[in-house]
N, C-alpha and C. Protein backbone atom coordinates (compact mmCIF):
# COMPACT_ATOMS: atom_id res chain seq x y z
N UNK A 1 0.81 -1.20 0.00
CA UNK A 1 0.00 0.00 0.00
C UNK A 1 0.86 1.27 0.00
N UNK A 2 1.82 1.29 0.44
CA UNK A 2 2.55 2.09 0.77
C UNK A 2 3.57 2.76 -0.65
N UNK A 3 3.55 1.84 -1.52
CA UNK A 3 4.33 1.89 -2.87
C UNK A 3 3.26 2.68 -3.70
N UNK A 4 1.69 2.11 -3.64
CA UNK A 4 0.84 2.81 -4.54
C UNK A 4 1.04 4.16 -3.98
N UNK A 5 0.86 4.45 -2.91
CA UNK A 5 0.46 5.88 -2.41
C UNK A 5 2.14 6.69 -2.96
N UNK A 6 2.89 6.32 -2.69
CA UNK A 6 4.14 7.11 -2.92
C UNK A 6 4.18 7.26 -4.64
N UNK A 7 3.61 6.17 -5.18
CA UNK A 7 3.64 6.72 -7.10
C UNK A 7 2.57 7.47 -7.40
N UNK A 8 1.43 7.24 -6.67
CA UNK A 8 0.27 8.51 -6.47
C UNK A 8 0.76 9.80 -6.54
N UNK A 9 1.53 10.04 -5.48
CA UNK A 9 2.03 11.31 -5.09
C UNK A 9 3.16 11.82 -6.25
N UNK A 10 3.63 10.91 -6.56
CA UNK A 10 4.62 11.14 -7.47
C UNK A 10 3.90 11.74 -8.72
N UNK A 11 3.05 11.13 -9.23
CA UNK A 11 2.37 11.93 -10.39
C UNK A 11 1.83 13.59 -10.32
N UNK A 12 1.62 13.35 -8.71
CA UNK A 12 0.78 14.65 -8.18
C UNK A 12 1.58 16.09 -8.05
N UNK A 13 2.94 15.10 -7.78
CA UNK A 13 4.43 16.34 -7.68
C UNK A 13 4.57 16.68 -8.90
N UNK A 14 4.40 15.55 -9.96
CA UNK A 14 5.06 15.87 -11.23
C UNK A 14 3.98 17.15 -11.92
N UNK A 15 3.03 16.94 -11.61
CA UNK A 15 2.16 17.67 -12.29
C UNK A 15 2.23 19.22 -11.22
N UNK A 16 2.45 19.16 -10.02
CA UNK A 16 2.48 20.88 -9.35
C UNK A 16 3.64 21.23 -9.95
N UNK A 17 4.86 20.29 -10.37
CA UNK A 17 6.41 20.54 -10.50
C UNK A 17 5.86 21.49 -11.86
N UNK A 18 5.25 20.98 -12.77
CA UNK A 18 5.54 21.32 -14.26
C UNK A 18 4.42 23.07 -14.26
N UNK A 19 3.00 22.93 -13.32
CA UNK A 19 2.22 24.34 -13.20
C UNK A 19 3.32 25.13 -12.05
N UNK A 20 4.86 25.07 -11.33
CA UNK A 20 4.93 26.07 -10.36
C UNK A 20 6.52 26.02 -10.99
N UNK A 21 6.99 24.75 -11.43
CA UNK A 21 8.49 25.40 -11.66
C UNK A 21 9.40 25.42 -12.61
N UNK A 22 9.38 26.82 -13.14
CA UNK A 22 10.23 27.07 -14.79
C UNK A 22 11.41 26.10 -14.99
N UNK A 23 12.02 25.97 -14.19
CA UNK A 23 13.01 24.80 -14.52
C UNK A 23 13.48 23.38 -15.07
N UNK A 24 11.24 22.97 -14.38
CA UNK A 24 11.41 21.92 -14.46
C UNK A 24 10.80 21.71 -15.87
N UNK A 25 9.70 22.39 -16.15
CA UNK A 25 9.01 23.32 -17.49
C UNK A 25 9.92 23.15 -18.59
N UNK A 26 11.05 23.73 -18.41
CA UNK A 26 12.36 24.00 -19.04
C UNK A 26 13.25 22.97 -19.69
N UNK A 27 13.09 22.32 -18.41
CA UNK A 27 13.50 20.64 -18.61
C UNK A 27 12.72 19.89 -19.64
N UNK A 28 12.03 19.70 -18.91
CA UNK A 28 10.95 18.77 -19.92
C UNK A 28 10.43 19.08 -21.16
N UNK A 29 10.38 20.60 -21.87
CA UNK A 29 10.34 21.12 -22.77
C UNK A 29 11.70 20.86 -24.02
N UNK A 30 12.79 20.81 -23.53
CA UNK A 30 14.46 20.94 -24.10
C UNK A 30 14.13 18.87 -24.30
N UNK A 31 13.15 18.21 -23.58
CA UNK A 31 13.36 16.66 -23.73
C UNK A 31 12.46 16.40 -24.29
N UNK A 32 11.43 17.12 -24.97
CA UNK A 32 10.28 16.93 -25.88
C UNK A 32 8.98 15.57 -25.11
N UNK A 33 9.37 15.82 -24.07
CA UNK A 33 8.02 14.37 -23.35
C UNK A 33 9.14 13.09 -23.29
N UNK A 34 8.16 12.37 -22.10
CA UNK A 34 9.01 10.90 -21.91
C UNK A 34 7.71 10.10 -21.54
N UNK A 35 8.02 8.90 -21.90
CA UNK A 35 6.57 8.43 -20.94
C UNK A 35 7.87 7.00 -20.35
N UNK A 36 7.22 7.15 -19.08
CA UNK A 36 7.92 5.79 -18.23
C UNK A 36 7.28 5.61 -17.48
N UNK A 37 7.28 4.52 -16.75
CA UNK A 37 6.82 3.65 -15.89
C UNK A 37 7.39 3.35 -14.88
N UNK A 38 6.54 2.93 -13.60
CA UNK A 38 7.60 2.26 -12.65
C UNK A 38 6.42 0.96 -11.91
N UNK A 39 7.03 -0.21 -12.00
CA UNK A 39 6.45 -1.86 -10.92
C UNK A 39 6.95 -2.31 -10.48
N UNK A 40 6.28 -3.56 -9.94
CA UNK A 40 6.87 -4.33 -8.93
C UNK A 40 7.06 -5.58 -10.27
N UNK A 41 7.72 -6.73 -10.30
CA UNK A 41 8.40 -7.47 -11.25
C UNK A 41 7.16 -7.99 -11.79
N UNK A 42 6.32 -8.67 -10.77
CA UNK A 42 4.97 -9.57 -10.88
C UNK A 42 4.34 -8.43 -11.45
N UNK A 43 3.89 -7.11 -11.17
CA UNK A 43 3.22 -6.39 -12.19
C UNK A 43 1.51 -5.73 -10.96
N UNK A 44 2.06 -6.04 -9.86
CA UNK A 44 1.11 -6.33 -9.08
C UNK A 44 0.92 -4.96 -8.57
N UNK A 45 1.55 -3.95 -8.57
CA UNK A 45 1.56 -2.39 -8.60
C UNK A 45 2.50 -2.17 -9.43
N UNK A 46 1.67 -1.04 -10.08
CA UNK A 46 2.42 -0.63 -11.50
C UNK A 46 1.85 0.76 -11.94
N UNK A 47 2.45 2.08 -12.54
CA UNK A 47 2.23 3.24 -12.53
C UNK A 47 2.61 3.70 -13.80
N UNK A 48 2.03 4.71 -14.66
CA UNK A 48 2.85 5.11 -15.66
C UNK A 48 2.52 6.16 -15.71
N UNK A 49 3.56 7.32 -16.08
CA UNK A 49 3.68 8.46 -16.30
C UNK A 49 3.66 9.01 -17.94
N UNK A 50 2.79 9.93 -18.18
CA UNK A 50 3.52 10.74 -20.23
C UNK A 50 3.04 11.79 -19.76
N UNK A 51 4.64 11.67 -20.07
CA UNK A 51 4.99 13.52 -19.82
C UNK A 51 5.52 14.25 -20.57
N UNK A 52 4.63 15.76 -20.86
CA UNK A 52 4.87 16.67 -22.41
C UNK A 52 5.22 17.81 -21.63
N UNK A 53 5.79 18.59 -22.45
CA UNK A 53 5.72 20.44 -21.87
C UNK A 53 4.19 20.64 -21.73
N UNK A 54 2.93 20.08 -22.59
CA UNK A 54 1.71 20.30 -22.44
C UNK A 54 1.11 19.61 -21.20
N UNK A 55 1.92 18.89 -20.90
CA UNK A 55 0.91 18.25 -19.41
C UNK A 55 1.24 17.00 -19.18
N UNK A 56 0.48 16.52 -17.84
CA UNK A 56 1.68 15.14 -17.51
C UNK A 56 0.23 14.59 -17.03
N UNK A 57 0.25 13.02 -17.45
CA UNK A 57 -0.90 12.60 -17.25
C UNK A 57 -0.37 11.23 -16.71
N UNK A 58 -1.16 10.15 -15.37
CA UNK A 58 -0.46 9.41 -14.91
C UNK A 58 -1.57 8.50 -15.03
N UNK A 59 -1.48 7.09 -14.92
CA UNK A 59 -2.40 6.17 -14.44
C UNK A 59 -1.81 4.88 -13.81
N UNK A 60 -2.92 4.01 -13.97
CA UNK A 60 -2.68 2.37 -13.53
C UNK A 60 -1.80 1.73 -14.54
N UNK A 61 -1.08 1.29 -14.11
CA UNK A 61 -0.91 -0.18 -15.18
C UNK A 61 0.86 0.63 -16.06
N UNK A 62 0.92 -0.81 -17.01
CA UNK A 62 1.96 -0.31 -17.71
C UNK A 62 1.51 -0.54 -19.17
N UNK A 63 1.23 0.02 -20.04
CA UNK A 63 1.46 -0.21 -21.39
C UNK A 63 2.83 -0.29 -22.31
N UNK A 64 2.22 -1.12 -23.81
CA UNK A 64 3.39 -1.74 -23.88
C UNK A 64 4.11 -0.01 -24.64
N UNK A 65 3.96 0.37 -25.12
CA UNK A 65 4.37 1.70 -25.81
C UNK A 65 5.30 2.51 -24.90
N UNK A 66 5.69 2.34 -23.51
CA UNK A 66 6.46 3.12 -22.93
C UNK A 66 8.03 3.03 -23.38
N UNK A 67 8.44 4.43 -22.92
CA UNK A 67 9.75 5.24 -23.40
C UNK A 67 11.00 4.14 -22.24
N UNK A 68 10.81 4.36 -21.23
CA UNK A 68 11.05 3.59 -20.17
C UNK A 68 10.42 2.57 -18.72
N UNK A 69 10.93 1.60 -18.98
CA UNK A 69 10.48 1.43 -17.53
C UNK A 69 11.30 0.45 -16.25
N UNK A 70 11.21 0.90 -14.52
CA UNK A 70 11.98 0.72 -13.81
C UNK A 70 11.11 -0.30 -13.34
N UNK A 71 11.69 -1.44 -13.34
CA UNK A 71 10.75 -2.77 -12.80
C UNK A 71 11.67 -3.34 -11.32
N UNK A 72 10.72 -3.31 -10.90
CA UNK A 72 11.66 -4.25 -8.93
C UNK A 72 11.34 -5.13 -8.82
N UNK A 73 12.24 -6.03 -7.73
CA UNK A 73 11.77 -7.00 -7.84
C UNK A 73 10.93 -7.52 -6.87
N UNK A 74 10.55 -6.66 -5.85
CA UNK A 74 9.18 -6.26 -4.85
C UNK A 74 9.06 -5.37 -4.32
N UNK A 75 8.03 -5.04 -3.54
CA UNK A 75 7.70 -3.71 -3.15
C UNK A 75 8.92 -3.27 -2.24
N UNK A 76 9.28 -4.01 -1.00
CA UNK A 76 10.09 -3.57 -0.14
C UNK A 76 11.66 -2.63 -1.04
N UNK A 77 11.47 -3.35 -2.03
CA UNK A 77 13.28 -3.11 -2.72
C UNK A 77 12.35 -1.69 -3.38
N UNK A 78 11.74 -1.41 -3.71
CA UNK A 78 11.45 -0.68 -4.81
C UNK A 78 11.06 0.55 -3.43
N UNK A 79 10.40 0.51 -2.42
CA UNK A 79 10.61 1.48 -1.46
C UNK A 79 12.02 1.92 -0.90
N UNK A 80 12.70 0.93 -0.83
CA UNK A 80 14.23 1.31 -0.31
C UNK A 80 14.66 2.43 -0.99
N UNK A 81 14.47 1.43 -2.71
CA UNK A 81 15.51 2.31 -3.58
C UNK A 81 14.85 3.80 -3.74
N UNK A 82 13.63 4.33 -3.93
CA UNK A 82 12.99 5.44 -4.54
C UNK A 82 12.79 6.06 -3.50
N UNK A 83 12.93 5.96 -2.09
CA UNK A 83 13.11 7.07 -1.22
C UNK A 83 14.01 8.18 -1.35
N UNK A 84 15.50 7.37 -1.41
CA UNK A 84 16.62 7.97 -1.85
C UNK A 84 16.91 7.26 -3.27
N UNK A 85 16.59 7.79 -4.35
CA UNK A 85 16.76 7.67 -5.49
C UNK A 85 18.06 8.26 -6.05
N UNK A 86 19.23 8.00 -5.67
CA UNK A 86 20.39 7.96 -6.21
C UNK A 86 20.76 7.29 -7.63
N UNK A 87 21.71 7.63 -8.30
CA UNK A 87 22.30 6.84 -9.78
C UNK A 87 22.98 5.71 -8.95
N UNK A 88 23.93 6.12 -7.97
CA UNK A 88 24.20 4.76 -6.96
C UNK A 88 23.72 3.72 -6.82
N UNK A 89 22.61 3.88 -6.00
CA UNK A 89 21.29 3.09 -5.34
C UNK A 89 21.00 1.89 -7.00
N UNK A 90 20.20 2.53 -8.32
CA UNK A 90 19.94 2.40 -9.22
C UNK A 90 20.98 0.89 -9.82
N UNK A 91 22.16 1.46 -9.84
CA UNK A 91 23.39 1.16 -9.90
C UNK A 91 23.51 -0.91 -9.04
N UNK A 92 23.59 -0.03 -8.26
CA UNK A 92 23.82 -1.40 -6.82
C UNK A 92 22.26 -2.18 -7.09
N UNK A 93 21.28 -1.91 -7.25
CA UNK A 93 20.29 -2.45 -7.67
C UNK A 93 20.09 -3.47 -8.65
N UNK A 94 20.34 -2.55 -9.89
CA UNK A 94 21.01 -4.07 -11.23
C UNK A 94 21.88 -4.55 -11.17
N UNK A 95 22.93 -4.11 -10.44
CA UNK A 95 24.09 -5.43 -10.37
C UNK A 95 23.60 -6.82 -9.29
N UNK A 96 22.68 -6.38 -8.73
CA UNK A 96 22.49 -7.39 -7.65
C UNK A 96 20.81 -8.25 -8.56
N UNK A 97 20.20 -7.47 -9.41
CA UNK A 97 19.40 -8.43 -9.95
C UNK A 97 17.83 -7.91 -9.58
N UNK A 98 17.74 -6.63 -8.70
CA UNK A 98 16.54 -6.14 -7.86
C UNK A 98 15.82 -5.34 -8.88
N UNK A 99 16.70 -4.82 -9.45
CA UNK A 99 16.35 -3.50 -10.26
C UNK A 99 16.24 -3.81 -11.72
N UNK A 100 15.52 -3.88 -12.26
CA UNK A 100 15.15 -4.39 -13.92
C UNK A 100 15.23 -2.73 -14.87
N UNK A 101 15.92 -2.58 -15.63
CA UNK A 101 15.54 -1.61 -16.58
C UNK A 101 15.06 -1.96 -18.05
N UNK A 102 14.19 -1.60 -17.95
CA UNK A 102 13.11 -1.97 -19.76
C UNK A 102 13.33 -0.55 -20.48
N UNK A 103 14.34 -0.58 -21.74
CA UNK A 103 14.27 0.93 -22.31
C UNK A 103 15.89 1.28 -22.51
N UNK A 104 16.39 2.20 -22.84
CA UNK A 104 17.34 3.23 -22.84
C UNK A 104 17.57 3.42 -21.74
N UNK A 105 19.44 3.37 -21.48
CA UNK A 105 19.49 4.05 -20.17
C UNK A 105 19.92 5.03 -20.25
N UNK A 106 20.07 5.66 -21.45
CA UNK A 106 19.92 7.68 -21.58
C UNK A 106 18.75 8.32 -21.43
N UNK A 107 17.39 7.66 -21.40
CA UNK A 107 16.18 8.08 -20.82
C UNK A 107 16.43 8.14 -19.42
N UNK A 108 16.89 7.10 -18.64
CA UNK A 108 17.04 6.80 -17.19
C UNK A 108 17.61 8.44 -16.63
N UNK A 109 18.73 8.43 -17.57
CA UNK A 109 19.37 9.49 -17.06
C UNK A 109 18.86 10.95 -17.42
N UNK A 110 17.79 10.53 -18.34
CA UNK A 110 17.18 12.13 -18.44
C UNK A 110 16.00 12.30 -17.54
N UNK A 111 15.67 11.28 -16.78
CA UNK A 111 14.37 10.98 -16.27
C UNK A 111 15.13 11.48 -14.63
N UNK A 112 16.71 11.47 -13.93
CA UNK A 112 16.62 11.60 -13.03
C UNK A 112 17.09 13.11 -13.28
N UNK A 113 17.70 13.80 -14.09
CA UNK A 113 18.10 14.89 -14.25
C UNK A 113 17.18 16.03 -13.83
N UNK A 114 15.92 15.07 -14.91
CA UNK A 114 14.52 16.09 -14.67
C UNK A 114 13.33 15.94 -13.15
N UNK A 115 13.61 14.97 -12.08
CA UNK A 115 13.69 14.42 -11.15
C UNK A 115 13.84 15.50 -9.90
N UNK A 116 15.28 15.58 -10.44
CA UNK A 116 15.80 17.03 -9.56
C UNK A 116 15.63 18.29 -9.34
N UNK A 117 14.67 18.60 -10.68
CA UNK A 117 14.00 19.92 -10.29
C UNK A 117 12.88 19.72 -10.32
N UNK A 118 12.77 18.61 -9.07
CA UNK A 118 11.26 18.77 -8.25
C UNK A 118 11.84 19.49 -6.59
């Protein structure tokens, strides 16, 4: 429960981030939209984000059309890591087998860049 509510919120930031802060506006404008995702491996909570300079729209589930997506390999690991969401953390994650990346990992890295000006 605790994973849904924190990707809840996450959509909710993303969307005050993009109506309150030029930076992040800025950001995401210079990256033309991303759409990514983030679950648990089984698929059993799962979130997706598409996000434009025109607006960021979030829901359930993952479709197959996404830009990226960060798959865990359960809830507990996927709370650890996205509290403190480090390139580190990320890092130590797939080497150990927890952390699944589906996609580009130059999205990854534009996805935490733009991250930071929340």
């Amino acid at each position: 429960m605790k994973l849904r509510l924190m990707l809840w919120l996450l959509g909710w930031m993303l969307k005050r981030a993009l109506r309150r802060k030029p930076r992040f506006r800025d950001s995401l404008t210079a990256m033309r939209g991303l759409d990514w995702g983030i679950a648990t491996e089984d698929l059993t909570i799962a979130r997706h984000y598409r996000m434009s300079p025109h607006g960021i729209r979030a829901g359930r589930g993952l479709p197959v059309d996404l830009d990226l997506e960060l798959r865990f390999e359960d809830e507990a690991t996927a709370l650890k890591i996205l509290r403190k969401p480090t390139q580190q953390a990320f890092l130590d994650g797939m080497m150990a087998g927890r952390v699944r990346l589906v996609g580009d990992a130059g999205d990854l890295q534009k996805l935490q860049a733009l991250l930071k000006c929340l």
